[in-house]
Protein backbone atom coordinates (compact mmCIF):
# COMPACT_ATOMS: atom_id res chain seq x y z
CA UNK A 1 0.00 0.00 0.00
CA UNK A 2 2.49 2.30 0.67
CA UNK A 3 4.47 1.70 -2.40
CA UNK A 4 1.31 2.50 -4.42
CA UNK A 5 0.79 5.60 -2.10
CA UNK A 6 4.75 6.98 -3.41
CA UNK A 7 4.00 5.96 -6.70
CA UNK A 8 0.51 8.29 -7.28
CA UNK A 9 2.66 10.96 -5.13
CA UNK A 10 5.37 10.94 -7.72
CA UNK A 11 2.86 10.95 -10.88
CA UNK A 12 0.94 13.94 -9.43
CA UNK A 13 4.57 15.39 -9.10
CA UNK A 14 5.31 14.58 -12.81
CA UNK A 15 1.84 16.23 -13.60
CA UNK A 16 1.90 19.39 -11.83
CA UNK A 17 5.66 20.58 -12.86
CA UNK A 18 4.77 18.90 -16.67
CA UNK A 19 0.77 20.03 -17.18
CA UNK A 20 1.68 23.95 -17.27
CA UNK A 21 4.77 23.91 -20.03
CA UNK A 22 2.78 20.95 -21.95
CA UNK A 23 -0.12 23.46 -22.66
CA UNK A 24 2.51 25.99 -23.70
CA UNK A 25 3.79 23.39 -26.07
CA UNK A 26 0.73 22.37 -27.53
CA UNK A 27 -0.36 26.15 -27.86
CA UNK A 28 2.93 26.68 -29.93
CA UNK A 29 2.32 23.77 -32.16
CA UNK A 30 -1.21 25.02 -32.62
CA UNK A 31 0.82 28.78 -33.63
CA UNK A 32 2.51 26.33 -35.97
CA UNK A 33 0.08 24.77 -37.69
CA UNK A 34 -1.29 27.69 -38.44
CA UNK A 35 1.67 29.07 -40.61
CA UNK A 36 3.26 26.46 -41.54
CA UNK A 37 1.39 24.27 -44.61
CA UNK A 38 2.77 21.51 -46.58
CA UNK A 39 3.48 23.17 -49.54
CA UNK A 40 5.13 25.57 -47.60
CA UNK A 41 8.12 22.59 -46.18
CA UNK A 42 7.69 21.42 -49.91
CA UNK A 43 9.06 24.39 -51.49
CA UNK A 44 11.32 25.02 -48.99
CA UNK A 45 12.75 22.08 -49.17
CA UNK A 46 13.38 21.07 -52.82
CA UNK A 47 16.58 20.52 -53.91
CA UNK A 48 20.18 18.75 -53.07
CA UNK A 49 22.75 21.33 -51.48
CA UNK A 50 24.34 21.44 -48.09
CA UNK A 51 21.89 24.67 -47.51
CA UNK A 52 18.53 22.71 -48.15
CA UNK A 53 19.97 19.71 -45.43
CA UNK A 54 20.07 22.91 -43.04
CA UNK A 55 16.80 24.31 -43.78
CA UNK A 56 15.55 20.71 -43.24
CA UNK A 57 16.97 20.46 -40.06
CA UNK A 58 16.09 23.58 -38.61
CA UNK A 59 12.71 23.03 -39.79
CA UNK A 60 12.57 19.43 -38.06
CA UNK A 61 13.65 20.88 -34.83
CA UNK A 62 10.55 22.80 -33.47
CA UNK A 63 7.78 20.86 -35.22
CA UNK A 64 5.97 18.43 -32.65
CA UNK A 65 5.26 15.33 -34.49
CA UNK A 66 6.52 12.23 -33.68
CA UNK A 67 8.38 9.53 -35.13
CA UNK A 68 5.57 7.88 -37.29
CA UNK A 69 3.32 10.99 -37.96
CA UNK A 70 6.92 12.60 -39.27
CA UNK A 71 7.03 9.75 -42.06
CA UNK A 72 4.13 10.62 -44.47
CA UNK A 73 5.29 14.65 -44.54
CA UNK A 74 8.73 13.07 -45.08
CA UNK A 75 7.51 10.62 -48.00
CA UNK A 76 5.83 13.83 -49.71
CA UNK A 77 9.16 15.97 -49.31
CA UNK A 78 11.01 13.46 -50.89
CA UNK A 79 8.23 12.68 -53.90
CA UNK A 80 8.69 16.67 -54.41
CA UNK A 81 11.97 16.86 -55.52
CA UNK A 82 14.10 16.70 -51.82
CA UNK A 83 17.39 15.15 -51.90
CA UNK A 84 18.12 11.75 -49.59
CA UNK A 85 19.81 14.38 -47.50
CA UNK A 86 17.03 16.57 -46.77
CA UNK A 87 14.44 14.10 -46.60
CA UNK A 88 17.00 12.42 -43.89
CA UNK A 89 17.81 15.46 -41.87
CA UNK A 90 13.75 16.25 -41.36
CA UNK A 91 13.38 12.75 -40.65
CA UNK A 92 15.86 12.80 -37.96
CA UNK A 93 15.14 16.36 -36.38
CA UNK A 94 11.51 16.18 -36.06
CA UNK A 95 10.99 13.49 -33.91
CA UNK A 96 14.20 14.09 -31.67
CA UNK A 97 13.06 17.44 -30.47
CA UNK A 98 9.55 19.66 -31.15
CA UNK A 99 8.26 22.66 -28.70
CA UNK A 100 6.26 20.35 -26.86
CA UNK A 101 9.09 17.91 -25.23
CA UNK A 102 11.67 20.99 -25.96
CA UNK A 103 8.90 22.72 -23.19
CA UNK A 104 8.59 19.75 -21.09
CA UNK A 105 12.32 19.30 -20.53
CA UNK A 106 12.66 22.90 -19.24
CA UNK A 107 9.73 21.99 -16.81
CA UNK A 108 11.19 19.18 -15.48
CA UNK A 109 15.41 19.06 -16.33
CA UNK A 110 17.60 22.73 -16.51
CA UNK A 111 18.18 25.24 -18.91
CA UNK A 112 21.31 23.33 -20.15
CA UNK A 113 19.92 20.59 -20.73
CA UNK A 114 16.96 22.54 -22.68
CA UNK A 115 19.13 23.81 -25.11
CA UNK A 116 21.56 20.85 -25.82
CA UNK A 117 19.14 18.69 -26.58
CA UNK A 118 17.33 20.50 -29.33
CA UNK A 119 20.78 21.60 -30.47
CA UNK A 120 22.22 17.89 -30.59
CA UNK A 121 18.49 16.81 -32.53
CA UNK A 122 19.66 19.76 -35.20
CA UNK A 123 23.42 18.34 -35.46
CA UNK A 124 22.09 15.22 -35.69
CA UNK A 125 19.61 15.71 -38.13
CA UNK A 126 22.58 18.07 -40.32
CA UNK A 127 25.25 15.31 -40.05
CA UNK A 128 23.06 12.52 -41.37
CA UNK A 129 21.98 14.62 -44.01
CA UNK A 130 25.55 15.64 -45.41
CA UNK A 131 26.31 11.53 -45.43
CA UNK A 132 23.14 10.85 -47.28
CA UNK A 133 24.30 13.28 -50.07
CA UNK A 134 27.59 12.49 -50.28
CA UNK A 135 27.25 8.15 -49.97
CA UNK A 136 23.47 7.81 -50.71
CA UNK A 137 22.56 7.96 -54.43
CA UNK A 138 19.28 5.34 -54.42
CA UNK A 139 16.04 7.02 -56.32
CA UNK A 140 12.95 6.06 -55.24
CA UNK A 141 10.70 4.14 -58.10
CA UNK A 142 8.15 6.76 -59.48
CA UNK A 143 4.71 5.83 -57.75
CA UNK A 144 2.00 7.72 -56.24
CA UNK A 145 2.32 7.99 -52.34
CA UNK A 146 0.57 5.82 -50.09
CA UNK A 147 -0.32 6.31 -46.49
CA UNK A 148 2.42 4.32 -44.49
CA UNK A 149 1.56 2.57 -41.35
CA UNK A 150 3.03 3.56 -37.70
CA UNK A 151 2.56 3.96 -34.11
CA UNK A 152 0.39 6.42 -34.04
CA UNK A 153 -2.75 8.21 -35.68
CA UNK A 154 -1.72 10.37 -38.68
CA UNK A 155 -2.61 14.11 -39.25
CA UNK A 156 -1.40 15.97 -41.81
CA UNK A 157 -1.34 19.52 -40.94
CA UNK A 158 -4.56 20.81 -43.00
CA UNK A 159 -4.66 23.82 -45.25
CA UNK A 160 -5.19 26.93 -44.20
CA UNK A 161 -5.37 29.10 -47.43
CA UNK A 162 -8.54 31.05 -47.38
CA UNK A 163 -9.89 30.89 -44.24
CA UNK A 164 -10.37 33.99 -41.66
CA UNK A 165 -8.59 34.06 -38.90
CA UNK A 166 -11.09 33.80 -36.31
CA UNK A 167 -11.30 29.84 -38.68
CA UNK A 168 -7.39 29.88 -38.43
CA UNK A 169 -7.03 30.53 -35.37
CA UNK A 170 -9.79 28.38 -34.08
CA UNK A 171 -8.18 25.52 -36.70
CA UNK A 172 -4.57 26.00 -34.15
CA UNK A 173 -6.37 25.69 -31.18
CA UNK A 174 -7.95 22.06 -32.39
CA UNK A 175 -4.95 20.86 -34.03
CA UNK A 176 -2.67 21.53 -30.53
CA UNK A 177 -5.05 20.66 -27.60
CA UNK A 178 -6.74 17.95 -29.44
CA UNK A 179 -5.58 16.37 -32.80
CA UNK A 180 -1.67 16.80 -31.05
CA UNK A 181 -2.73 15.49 -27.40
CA UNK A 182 -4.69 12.79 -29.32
CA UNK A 183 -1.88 11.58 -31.18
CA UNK A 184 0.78 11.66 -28.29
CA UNK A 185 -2.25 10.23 -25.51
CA UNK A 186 -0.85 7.29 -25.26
CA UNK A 187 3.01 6.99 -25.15
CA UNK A 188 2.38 10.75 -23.11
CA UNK A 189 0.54 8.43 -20.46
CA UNK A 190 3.39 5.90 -20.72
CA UNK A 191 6.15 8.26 -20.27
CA UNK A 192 4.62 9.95 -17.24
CA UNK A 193 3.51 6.78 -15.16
CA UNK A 194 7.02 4.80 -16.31
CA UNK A 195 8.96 8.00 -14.65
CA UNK A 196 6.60 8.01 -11.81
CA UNK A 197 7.28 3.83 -11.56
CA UNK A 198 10.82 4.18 -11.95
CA UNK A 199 11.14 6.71 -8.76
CA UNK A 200 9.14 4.46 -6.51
CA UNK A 201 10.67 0.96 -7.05
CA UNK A 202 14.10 1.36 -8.53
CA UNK A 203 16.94 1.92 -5.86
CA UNK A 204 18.81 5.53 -5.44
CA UNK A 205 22.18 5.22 -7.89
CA UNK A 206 20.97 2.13 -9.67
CA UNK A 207 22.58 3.16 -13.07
CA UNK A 208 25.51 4.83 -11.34
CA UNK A 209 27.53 1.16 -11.31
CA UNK A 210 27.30 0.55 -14.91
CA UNK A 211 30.43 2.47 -15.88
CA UNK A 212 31.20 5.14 -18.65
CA UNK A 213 30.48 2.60 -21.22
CA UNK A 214 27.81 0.18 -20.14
CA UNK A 215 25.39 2.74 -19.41
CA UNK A 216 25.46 4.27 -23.07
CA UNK A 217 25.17 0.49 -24.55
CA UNK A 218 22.01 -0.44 -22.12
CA UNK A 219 20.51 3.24 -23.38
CA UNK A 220 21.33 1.78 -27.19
CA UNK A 221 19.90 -1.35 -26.64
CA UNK A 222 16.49 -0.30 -25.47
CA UNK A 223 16.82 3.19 -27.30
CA UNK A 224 17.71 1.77 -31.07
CA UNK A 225 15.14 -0.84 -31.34
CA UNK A 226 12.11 0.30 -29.60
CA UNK A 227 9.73 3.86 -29.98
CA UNK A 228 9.48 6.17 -27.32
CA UNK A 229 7.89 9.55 -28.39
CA UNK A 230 10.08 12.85 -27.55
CA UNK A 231 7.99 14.21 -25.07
CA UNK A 232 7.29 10.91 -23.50
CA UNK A 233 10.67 9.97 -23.02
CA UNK A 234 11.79 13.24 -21.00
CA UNK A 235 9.82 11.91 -17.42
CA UNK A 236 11.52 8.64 -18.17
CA UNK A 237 15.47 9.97 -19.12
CA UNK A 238 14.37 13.34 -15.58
CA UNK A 239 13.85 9.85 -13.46
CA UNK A 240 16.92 7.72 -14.69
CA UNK A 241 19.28 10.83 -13.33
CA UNK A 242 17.65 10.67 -10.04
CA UNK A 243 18.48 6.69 -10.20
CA UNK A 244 22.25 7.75 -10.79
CA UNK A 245 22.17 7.68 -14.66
CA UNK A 246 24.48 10.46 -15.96
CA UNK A 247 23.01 13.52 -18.08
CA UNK A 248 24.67 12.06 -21.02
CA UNK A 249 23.70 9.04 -21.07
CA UNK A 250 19.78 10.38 -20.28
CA UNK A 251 20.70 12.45 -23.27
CA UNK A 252 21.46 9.34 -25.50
CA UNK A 253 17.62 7.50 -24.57
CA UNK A 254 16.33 11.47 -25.58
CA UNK A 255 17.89 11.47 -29.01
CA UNK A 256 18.00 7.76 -29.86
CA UNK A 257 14.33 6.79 -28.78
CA UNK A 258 12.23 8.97 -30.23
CA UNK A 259 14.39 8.86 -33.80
CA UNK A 260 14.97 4.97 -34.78
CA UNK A 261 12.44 2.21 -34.15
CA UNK A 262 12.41 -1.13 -36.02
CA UNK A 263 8.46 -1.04 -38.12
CA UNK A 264 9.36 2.84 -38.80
CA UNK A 265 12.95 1.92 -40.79
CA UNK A 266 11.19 -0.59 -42.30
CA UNK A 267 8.80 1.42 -44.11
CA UNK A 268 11.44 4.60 -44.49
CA UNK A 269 13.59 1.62 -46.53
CA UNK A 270 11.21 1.92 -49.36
CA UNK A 271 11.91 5.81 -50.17
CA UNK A 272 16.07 6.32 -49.10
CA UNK A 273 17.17 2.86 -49.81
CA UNK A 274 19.14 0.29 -46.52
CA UNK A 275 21.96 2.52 -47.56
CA UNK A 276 20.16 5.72 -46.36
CA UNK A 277 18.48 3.57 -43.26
CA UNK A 278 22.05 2.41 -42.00
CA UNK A 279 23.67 5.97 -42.51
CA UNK A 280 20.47 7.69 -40.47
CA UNK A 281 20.99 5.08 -37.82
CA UNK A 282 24.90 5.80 -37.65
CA UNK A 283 24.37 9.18 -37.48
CA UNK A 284 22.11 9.32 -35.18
CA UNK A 285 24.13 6.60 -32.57
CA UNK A 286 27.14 8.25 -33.17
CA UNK A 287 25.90 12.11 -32.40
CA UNK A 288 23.94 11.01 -29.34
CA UNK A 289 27.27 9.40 -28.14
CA UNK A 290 29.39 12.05 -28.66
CA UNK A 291 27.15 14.64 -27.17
CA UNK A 292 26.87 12.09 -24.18
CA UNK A 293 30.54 13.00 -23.43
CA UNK A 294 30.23 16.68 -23.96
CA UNK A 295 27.16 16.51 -22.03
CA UNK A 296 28.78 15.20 -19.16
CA UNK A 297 32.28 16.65 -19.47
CA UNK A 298 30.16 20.27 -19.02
CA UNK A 299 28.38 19.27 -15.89
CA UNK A 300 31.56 17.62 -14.80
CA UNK A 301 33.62 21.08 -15.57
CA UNK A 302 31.24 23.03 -14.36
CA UNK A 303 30.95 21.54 -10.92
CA UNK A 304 27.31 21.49 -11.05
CA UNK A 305 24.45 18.83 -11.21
CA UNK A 306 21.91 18.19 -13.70
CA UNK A 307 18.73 19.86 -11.54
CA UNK A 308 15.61 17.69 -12.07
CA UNK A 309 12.75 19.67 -11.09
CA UNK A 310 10.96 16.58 -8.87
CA UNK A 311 11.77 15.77 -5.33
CA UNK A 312 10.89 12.71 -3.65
CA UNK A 313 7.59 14.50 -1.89
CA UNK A 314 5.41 16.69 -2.60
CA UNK A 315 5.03 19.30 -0.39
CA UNK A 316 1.96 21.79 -0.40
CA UNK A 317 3.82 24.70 -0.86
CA UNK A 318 4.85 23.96 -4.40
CA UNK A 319 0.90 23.22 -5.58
CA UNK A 320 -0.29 27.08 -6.93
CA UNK A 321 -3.85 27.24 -8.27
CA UNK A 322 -2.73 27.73 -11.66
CA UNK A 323 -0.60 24.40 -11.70
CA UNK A 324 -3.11 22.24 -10.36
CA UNK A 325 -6.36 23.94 -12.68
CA UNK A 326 -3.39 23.17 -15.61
CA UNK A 327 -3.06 19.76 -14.67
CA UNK A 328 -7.03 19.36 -14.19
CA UNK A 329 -6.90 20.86 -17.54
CA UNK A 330 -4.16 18.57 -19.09
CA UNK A 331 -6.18 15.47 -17.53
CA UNK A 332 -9.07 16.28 -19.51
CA UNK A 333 -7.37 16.39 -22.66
CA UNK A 334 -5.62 13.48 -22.01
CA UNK A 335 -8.37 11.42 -20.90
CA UNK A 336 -9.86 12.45 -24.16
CA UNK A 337 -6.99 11.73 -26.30
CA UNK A 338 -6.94 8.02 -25.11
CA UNK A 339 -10.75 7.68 -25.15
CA UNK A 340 -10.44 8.38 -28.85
CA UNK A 341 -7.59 7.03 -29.78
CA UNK A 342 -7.02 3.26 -27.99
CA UNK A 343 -10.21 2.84 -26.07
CA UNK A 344 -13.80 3.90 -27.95
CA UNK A 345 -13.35 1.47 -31.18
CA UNK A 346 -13.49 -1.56 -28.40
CA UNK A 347 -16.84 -0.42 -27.41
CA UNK A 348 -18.11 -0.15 -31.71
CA UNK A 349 -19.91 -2.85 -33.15
């Protein structure tokens, strides 16, 4: 009983420091989705140069869509005219990073830690690209594009052109607080009540004994193989510091999970070739490694600690009105989300 007690203690913790910056996030990517059409990353996007594997990647970076919605607005880039590079580098950046876990990582990790990751998703995303132009020559067969298959409910982000604002704007607000929230409901739900899990049964400095290099290989063996959405996978990598993990190695399972999973190369095969899929997994195992050192050599020169915003308790001082009405309000959403997404087609004849 008391274990269970801890454990709903630590998941209200996780939702009252998460709830507030997730709204902010979703409110962003609602901003977004206003502006930003298809056509628009089409355009932008066309072509072969170093400069369009930049633009690709600093597109990626703050668009909140994870690692299977990315794949059909990836398929259509590259059916326009994008080079393996491009289509690579927005393939990589957009599920690594996206306002809504860059938000969530501020609300529960430091500002350090806020920027490097986006920054590493971007470097990333850049480095695979450059390889894919200069070792990656497969063409795609000429064929019309098909809806692929993933982890998650699709949504392209629908066209604005022509409608009033008062229709845009209410268009943003549906598309971040409930097309988005529906989308991430479920691995969002995993991520919070895995990090609330992992701070009530696993011991204080569990991953602390697994040395410089057998902590990044565990991280690569669970990270490479298996999806864990961006934003879901920040409560997981804020709870594996407390348990001792270092901030590089949390850094690693940040980058690597939400970026390569098994059924998602699989269908990404079809359009850059196993070339392209072995080069984007490289590049994305050998960033997330080597910002794993710089990671920790800064907090390690710096004489300072990674500062997870979650104690052990919570105390009643740190509950304010607006946090608690946010996470009342983030609870709704995401009981909705999962309603519509994994639950209501079991109860359709």
């Amino acid at each position: 009983m008391e274990l269970i007690q801890v454990f709903f203690y630590q998941l209200w913790a996780y939702l009252l420091e998460s709830a507030p910056y997730l709204l902010f996030g979703f409110g962003i990517a609602g901003i977004i989705h206003i502006f930003l059409k298809p056509e628009s990353i089409k355009n932008l996007l066309g072509g072969g140069n170093v400069k369009t594997v930049i633009k690709a990647a600093l597109v990626g970076v703050p668009l909140p869509l994870c690692s299977c919605s990315v794949i059909p607005t990836a398929v259509t880039i590259k059916k326009s005219g994008a080079s393996n590079g491009a289509t690579s580098a927005f393939l990589i950046a957009t599920p690594e990073s996206g306002v809504d876990s860059i938000s969530l990582t501020y609300a529960l990790m430091d500002l350090p830690m806020t920027i490097l990751r986006p920054v590493a998703a971007f470097v990333s995303a850049t480095f695979s690209g450059l390889l894919q132009n200069s070792f990656n020559d497969f063409e795609v067969a000429p064929e019309d594009v098909k809806s692929s298959g993933g982890c998650c409910k699709k949504k392209k982000m629908a066209e604005t052109a022509g409608q009033t604002w008062p229709k845009k704007i209410l268009n943003g607000i549906k598309y971040g607080y409930l097309d988005l929230v529906q989308d991430m409901s479920f691995w969002l739900a995993f991520g919070l009540i895995a990090g609330a899990i992992i701070n009530t049964v696993v011991p204080e400095d569990a991953f602390g004994t697994l040395g410089i290099w057998g902590g990044k290989a565990v991280v690569l063996l669970i990270g490479v193989p298996f999806y864990i959405c961006a934003s879901a996978s920040t409560p997981i990598a804020a709870s594996l510091i407390l348990k001792g993990m270092s901030p590089g190695n949390a850094l690693i399972l940040l980058l690597v999970g939400p970026a390569t999973n098994v059924s998602n190369l699989a269908i990404i095969q079809k359009y850059i070739g196993k070339r392209g899929v072995m080069l984007n997994v490289f590049s994305i195992v050998f960033v997330a490694v080597v910002f794993s050192f710089l990671v920790d050599f800064y907090y390690s020169y710096t004489g300072t600690e990674v500062q997870i915003k979650l104690g052990t308790h919570v105390h009643a001082d740190d509950r304010s009105l607006f946090r608690e009405v946010a996470t009342a309000v983030f609870l709704i959403l995401l009981a909705r989300g999962l309603w519509k997404e994994k639950i209501a087609k079991y109860f359709k004849r």
